[in-house]
PDB file of N, CA and C in Angstrom:
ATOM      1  N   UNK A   1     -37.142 -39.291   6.718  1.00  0.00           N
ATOM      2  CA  UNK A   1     -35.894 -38.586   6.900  1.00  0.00           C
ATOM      3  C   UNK A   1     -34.828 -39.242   6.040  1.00  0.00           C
ATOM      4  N   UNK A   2     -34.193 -38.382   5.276  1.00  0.00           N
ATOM      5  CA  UNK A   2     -32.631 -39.062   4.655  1.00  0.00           C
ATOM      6  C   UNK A   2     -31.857 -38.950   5.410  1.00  0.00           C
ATOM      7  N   UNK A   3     -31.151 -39.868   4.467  1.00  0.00           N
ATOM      8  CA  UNK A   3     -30.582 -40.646   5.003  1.00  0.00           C
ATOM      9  C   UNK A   3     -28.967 -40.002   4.822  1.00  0.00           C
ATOM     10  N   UNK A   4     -27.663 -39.438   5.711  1.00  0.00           N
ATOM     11  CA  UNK A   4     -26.546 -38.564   5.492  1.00  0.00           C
ATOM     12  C   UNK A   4     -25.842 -39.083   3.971  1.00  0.00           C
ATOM     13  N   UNK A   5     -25.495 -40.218   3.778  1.00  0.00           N
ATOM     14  CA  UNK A   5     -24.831 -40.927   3.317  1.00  0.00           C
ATOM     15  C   UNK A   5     -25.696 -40.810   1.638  1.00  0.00           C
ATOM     16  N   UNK A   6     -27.420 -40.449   1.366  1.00  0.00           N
ATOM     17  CA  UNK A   6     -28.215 -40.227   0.648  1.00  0.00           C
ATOM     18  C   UNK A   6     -27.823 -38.670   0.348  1.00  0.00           C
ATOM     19  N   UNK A   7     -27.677 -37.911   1.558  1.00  0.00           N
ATOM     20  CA  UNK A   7     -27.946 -36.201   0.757  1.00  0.00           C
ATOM     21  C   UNK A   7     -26.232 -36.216   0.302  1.00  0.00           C
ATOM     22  N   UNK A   8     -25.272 -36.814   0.597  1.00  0.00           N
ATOM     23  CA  UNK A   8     -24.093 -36.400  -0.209  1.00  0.00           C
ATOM     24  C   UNK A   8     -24.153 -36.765  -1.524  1.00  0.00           C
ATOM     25  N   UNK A   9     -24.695 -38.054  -1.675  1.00  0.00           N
ATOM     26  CA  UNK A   9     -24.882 -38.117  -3.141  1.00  0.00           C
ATOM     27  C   UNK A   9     -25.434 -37.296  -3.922  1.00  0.00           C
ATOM     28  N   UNK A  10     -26.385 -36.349  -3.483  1.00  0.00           N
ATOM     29  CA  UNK A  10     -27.433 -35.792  -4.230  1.00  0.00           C
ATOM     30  C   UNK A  10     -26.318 -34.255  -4.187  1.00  0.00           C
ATOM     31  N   UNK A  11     -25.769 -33.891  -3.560  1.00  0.00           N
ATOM     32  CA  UNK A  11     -25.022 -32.488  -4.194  1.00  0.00           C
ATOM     33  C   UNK A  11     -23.969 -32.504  -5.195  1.00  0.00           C
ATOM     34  N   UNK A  12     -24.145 -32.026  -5.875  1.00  0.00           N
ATOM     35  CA  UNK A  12     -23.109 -31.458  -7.382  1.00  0.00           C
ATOM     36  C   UNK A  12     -22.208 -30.812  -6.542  1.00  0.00           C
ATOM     37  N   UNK A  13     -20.878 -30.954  -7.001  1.00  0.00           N
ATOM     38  CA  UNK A  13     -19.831 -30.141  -7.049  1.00  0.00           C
ATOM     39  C   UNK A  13     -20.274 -28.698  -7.490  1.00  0.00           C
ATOM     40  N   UNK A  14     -19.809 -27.538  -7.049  1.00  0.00           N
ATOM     41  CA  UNK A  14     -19.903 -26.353  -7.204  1.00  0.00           C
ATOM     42  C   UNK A  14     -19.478 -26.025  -8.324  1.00  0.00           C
ATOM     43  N   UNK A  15     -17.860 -26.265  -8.304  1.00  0.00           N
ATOM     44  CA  UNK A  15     -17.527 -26.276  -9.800  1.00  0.00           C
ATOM     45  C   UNK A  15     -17.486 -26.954 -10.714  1.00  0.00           C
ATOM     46  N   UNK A  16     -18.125 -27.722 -11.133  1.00  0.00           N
ATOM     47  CA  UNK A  16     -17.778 -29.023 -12.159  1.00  0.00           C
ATOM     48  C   UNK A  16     -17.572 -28.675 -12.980  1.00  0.00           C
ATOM     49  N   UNK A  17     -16.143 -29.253 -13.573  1.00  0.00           N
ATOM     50  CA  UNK A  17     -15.321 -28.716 -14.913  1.00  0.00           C
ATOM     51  C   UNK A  17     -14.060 -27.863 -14.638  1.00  0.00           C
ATOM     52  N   UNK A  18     -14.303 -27.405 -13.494  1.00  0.00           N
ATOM     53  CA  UNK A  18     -13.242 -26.450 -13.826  1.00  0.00           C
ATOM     54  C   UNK A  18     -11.787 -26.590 -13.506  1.00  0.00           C
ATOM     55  N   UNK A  19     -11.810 -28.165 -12.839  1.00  0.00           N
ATOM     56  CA  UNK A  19     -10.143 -28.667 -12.416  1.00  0.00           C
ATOM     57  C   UNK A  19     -10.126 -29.197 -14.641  1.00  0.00           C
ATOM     58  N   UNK A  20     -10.946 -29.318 -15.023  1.00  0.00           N
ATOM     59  CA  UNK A  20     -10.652 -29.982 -16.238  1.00  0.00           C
ATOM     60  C   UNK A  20     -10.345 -28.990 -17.584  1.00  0.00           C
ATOM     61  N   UNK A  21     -10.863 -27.652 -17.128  1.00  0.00           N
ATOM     62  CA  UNK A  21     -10.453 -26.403 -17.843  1.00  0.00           C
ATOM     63  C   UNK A  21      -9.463 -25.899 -17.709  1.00  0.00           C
ATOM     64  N   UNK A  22      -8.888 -25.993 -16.133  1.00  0.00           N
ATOM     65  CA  UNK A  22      -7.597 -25.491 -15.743  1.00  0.00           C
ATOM     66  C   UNK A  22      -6.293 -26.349 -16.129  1.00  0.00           C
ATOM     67  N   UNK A  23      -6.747 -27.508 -16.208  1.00  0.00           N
ATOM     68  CA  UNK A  23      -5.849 -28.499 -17.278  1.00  0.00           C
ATOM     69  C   UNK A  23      -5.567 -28.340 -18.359  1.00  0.00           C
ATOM     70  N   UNK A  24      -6.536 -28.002 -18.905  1.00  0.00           N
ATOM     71  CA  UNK A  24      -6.291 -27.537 -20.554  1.00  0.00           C
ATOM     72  C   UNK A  24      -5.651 -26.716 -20.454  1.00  0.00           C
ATOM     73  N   UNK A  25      -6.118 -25.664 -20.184  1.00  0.00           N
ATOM     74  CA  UNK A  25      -5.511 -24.225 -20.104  1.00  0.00           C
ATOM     75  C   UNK A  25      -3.302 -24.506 -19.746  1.00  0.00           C
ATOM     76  N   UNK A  26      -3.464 -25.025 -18.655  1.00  0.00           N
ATOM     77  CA  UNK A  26      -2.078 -24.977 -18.151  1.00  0.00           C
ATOM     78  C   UNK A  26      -1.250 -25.967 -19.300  1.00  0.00           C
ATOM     79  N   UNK A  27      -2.112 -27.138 -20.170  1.00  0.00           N
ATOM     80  CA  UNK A  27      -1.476 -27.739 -21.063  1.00  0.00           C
ATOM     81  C   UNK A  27      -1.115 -26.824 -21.761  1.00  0.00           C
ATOM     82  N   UNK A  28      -2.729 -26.007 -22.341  1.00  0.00           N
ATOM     83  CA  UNK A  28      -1.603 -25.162 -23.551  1.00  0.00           C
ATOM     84  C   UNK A  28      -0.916 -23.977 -23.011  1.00  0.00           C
ATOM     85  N   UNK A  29      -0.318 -23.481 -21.718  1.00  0.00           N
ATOM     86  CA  UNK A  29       0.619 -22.274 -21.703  1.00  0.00           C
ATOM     87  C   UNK A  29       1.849 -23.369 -21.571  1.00  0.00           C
ATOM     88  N   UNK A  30       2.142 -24.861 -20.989  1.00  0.00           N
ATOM     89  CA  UNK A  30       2.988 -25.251 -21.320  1.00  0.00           C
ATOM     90  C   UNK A  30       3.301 -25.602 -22.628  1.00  0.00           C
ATOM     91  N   UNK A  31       2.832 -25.575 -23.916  1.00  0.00           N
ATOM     92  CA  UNK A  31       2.791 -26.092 -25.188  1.00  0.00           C
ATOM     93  C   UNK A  31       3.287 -25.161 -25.534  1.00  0.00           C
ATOM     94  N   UNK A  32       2.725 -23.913 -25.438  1.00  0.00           N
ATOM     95  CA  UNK A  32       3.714 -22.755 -26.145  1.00  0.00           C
ATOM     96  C   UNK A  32       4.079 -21.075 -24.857  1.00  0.00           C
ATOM     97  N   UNK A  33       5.289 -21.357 -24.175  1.00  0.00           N
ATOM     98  CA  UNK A  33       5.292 -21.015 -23.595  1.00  0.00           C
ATOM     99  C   UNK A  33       6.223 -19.767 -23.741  1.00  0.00           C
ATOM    100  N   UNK A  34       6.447 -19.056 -25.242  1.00  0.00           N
ATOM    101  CA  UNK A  34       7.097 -18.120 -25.512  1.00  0.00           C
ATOM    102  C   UNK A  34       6.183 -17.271 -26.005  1.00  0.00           C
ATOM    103  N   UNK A  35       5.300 -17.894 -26.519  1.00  0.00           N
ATOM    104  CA  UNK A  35       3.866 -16.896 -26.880  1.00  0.00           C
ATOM    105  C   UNK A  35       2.971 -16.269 -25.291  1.00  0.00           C
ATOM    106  N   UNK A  36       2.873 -17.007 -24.726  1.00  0.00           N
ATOM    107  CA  UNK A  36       1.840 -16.542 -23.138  1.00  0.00           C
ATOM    108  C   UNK A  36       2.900 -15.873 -22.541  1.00  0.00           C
ATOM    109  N   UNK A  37       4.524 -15.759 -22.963  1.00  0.00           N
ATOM    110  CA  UNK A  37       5.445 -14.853 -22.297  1.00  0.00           C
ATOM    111  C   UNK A  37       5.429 -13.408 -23.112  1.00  0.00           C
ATOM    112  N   UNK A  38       4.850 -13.803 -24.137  1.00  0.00           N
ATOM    113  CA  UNK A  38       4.572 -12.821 -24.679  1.00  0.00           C
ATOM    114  C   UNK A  38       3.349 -11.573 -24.817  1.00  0.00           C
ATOM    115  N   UNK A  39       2.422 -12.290 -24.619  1.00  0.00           N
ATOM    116  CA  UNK A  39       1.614 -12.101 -24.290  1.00  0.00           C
ATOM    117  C   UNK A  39       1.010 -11.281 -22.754  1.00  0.00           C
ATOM    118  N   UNK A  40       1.633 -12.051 -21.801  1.00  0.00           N
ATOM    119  CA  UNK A  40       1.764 -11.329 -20.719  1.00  0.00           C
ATOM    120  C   UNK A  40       2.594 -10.366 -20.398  1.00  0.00           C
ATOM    121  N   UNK A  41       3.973  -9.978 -21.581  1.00  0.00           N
ATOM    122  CA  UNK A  41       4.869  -8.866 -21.249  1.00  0.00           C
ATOM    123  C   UNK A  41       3.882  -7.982 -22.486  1.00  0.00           C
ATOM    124  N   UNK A  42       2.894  -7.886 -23.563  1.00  0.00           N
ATOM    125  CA  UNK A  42       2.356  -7.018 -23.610  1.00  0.00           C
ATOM    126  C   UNK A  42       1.241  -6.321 -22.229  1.00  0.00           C
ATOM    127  N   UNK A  43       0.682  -7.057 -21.904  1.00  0.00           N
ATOM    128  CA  UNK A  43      -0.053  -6.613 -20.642  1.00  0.00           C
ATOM    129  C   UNK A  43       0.340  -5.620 -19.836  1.00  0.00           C
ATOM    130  N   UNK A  44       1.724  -6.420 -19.187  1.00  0.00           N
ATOM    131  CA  UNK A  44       2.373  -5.167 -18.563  1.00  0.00           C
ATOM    132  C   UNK A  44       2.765  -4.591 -19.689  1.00  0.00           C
ATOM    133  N   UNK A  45       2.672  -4.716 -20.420  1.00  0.00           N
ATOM    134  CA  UNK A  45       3.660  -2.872 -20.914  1.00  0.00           C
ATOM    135  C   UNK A  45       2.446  -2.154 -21.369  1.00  0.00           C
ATOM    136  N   UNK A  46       1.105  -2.438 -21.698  1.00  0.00           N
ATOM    137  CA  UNK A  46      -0.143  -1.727 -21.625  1.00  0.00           C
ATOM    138  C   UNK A  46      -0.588  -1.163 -20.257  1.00  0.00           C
ATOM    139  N   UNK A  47      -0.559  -1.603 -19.299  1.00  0.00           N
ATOM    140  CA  UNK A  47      -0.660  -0.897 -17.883  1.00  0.00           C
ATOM    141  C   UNK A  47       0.135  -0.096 -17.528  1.00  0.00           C
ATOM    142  N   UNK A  48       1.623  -0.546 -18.087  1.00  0.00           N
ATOM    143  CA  UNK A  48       2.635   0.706 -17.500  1.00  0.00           C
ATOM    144  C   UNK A  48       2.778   1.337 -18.334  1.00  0.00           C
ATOM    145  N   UNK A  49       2.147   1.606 -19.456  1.00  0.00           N
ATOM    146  CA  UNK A  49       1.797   3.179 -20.759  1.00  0.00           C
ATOM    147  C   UNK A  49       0.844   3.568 -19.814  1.00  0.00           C
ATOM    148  N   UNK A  50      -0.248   3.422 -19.395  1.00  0.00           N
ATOM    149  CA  UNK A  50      -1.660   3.637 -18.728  1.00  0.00           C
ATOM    150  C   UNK A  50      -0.967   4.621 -17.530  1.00  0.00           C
ATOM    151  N   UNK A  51      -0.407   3.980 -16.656  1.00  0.00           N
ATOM    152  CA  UNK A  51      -0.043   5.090 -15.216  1.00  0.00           C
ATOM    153  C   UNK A  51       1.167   5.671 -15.473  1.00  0.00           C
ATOM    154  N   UNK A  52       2.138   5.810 -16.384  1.00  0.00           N
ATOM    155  CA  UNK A  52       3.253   6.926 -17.155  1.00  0.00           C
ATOM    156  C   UNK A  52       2.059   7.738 -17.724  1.00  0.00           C
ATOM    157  N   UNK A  53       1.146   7.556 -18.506  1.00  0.00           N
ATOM    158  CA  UNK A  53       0.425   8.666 -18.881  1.00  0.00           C
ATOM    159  C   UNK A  53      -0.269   9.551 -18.069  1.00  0.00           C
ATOM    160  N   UNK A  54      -0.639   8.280 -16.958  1.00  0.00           N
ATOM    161  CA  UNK A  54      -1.419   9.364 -16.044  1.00  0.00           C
ATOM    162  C   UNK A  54      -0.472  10.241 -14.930  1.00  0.00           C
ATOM    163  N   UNK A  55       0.808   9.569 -14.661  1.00  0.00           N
ATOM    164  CA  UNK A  55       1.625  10.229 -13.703  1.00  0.00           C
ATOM    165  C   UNK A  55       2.534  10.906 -14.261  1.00  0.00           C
ATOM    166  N   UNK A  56       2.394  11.022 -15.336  1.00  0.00           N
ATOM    167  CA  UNK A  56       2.964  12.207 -16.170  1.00  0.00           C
ATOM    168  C   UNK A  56       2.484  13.520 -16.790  1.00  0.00           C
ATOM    169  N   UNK A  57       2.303  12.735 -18.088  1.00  0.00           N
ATOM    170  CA  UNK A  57       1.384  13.868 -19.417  1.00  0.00           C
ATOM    171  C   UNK A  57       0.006  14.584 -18.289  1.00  0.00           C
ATOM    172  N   UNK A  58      -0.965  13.908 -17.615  1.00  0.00           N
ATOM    173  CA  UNK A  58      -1.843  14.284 -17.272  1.00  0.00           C
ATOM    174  C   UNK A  58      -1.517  15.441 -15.877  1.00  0.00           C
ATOM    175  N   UNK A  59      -0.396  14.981 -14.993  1.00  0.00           N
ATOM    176  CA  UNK A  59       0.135  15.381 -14.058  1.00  0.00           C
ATOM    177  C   UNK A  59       0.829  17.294 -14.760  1.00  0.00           C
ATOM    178  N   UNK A  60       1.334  16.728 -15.732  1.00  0.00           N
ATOM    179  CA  UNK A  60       1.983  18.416 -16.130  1.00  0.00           C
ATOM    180  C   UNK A  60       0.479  19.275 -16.486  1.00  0.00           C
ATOM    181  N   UNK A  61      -0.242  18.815 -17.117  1.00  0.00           N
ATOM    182  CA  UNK A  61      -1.699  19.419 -17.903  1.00  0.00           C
ATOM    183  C   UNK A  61      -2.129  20.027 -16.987  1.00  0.00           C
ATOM    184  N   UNK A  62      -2.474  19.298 -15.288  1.00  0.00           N
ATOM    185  CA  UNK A  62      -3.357  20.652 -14.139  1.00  0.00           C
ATOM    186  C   UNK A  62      -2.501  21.841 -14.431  1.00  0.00           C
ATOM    187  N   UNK A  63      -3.743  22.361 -14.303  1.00  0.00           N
ATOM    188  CA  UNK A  63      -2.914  23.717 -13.992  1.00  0.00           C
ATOM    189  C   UNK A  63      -2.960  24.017 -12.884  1.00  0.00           C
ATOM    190  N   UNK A  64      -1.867  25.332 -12.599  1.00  0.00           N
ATOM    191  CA  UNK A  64      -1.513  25.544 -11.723  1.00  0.00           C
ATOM    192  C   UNK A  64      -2.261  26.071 -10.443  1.00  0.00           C
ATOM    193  N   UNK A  65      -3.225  26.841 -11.128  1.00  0.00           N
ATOM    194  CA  UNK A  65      -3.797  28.447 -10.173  1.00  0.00           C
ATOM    195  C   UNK A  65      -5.049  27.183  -9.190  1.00  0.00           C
ATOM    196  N   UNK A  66      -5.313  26.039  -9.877  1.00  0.00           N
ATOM    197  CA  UNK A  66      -6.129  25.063  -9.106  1.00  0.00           C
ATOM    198  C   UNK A  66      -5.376  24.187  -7.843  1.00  0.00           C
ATOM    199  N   UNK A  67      -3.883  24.618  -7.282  1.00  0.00           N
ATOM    200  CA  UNK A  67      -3.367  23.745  -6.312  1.00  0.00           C
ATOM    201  C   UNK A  67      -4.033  25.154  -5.417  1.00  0.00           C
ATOM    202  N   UNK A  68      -3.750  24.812  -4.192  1.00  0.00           N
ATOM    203  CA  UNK A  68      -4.094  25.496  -2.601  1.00  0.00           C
ATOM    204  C   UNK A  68      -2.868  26.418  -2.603  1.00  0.00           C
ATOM    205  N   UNK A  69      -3.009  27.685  -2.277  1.00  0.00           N
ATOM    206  CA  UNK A  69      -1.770  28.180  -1.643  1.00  0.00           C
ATOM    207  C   UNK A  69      -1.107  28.037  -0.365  1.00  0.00           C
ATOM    208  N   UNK A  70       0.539  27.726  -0.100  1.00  0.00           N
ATOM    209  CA  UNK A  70       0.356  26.803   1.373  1.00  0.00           C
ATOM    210  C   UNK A  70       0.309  28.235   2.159  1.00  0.00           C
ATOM    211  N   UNK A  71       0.068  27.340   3.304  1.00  0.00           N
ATOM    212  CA  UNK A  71      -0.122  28.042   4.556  1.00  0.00           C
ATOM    213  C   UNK A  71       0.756  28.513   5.043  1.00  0.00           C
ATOM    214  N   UNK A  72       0.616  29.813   5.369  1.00  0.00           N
ATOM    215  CA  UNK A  72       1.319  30.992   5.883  1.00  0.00           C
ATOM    216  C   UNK A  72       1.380  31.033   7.444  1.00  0.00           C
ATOM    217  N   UNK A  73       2.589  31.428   8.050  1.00  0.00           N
ATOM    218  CA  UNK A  73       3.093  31.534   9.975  1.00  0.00           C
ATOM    219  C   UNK A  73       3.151  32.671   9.902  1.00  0.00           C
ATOM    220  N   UNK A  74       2.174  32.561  10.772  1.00  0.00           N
ATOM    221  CA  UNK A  74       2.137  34.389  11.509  1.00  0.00           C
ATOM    222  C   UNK A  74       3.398  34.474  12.194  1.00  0.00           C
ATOM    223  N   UNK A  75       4.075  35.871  12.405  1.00  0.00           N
ATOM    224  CA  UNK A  75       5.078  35.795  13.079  1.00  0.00           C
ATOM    225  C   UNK A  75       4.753  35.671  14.178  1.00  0.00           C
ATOM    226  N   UNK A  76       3.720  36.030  15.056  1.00  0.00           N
ATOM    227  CA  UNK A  76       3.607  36.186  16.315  1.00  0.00           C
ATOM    228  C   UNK A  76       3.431  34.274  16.392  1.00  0.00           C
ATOM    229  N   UNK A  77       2.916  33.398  16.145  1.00  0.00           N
ATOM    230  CA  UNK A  77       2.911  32.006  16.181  1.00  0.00           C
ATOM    231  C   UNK A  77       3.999  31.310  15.917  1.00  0.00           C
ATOM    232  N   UNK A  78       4.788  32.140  15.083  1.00  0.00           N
ATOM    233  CA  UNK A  78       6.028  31.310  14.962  1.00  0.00           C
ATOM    234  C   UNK A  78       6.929  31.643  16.236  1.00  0.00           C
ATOM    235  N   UNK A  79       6.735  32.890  16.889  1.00  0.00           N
ATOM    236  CA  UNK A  79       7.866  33.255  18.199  1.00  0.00           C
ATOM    237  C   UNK A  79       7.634  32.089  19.227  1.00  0.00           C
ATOM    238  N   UNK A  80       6.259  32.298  19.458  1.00  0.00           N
ATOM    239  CA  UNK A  80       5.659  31.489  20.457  1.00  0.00           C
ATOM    240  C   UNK A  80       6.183  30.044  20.279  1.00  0.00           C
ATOM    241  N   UNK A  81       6.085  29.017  18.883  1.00  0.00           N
ATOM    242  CA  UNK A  81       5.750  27.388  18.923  1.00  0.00           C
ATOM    243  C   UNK A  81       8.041  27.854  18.983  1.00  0.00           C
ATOM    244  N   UNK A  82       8.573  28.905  18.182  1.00  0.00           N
ATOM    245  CA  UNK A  82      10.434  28.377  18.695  1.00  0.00           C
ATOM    246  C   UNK A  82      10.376  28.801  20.340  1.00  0.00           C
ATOM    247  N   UNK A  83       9.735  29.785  21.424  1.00  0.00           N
ATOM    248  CA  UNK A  83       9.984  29.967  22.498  1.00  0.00           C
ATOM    249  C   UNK A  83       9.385  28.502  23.402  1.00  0.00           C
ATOM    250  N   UNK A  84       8.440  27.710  23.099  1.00  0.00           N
ATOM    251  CA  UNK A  84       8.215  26.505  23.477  1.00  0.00           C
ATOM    252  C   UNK A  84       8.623  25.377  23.281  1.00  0.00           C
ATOM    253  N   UNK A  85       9.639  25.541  21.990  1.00  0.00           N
ATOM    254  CA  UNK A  85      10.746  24.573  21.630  1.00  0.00           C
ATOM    255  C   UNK A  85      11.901  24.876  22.473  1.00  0.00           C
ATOM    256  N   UNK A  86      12.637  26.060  22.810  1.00  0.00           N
ATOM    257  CA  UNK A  86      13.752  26.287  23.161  1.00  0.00           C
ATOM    258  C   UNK A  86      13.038  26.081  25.146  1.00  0.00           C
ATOM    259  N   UNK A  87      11.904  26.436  25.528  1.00  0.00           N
ATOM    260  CA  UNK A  87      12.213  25.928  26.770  1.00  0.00           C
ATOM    261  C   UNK A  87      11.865  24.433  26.798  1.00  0.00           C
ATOM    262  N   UNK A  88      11.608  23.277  26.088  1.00  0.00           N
ATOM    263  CA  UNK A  88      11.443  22.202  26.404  1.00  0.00           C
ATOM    264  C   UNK A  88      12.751  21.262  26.208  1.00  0.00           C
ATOM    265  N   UNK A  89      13.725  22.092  25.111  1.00  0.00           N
ATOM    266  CA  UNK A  89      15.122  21.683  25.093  1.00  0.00           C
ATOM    267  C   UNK A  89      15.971  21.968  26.332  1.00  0.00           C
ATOM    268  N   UNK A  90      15.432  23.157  26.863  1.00  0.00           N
ATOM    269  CA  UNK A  90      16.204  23.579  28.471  1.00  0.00           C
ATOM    270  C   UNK A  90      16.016  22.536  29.580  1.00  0.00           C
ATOM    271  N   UNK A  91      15.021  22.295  29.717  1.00  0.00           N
ATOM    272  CA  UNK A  91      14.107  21.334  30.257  1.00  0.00           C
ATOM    273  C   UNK A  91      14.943  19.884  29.924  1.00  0.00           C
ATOM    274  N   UNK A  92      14.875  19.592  29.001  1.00  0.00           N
ATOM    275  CA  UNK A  92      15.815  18.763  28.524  1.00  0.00           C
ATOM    276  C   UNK A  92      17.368  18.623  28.774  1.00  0.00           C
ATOM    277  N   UNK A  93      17.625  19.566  28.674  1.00  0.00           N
ATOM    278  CA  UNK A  93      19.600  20.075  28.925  1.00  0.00           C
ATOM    279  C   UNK A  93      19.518  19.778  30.867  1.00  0.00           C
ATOM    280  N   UNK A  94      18.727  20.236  31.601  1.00  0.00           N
ATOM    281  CA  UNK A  94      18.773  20.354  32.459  1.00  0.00           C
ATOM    282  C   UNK A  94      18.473  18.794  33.487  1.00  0.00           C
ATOM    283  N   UNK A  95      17.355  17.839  32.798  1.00  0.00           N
ATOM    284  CA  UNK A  95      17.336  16.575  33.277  1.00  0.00           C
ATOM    285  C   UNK A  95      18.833  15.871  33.063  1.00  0.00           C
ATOM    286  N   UNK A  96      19.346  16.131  32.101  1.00  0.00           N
ATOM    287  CA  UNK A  96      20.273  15.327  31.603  1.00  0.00           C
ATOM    288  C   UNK A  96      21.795  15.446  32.445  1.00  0.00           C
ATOM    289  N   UNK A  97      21.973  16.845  33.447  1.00  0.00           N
ATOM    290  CA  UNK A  97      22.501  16.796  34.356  1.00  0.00           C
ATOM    291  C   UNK A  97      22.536  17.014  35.867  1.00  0.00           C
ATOM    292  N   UNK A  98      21.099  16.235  35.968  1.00  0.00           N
ATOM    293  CA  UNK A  98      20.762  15.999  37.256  1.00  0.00           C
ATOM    294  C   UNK A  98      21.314  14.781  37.736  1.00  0.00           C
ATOM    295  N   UNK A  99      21.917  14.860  39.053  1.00  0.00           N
ATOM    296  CA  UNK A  99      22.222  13.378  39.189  1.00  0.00           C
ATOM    297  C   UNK A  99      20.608  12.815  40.545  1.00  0.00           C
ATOM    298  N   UNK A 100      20.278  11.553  39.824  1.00  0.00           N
ATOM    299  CA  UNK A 100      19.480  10.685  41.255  1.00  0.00           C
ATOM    300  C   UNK A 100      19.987   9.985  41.920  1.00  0.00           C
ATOM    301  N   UNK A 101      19.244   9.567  42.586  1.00  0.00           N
ATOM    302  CA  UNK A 101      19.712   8.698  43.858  1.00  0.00           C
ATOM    303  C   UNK A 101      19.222   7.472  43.246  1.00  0.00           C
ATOM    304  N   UNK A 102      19.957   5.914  43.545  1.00  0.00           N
ATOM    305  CA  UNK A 102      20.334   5.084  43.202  1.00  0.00           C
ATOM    306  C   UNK A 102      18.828   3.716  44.047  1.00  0.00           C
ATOM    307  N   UNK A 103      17.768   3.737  43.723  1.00  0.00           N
ATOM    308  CA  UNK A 103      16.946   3.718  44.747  1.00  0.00           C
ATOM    309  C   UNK A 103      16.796   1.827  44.804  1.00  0.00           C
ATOM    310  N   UNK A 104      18.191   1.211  44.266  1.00  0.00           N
ATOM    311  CA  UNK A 104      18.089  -0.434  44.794  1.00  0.00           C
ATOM    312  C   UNK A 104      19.246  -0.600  45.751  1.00  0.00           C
ATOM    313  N   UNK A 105      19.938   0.694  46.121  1.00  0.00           N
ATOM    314  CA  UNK A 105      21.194   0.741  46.879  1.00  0.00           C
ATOM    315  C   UNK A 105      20.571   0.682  48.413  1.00  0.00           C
ATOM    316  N   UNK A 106      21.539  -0.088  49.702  1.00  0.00           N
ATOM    317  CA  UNK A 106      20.903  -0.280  50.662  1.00  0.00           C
ATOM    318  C   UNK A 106      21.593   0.916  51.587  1.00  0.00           C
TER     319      UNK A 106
END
């Protein structure tokens, strides 16, 4: 049986190298740090051409006759859902001048 203090030695780091890549790396965006500003404001401005094109130019191009036509209220459904509005507002008007009884009063 090994020994605990034996199997730690024996595992590799997962990443080896890569705290020593990320060093480099961060040396050189501090070395030239008007170029990687540059660099990264092309980026965004390549992504935001990308969704202006698509939420635009591509957006006018559907055509039309392919949206849904909306949905139409029967009149007889529309009497009914305002006659169930106007009695639940009554209903309403009417709690609001009820008086109760006070039920912590002795």
């Amino acid at each position: 049986m090994k020994n605990t203090a034996d199997s730690k030695k024996d595992k590799k780091p997962l990443f080896r190298g890569v705290n020593k890549k990320l060093g480099k790396l961060t040396l050189r965006v501090v070395e030239r740090p008007l170029l990687y500003s540059f660099v990264i404001f092309l980026i965004v401005l390549v992504i935001g051409g990308i969704l202006f094109y698509q939420y635009v130019f591509l957006a006018q191009k559907k055509r039309t006759d392919q949206l849904t036509p909306p949905a139409l209220l029967e009149e007889v459904t529309y009497q009914k859902i305002l006659q169930a509005w106007q009695e639940q507002e009554r209903k309403f008007n009417e709690a609001d001048t009820k008086s109760y009884q006070n039920p912590f009063e002795e």
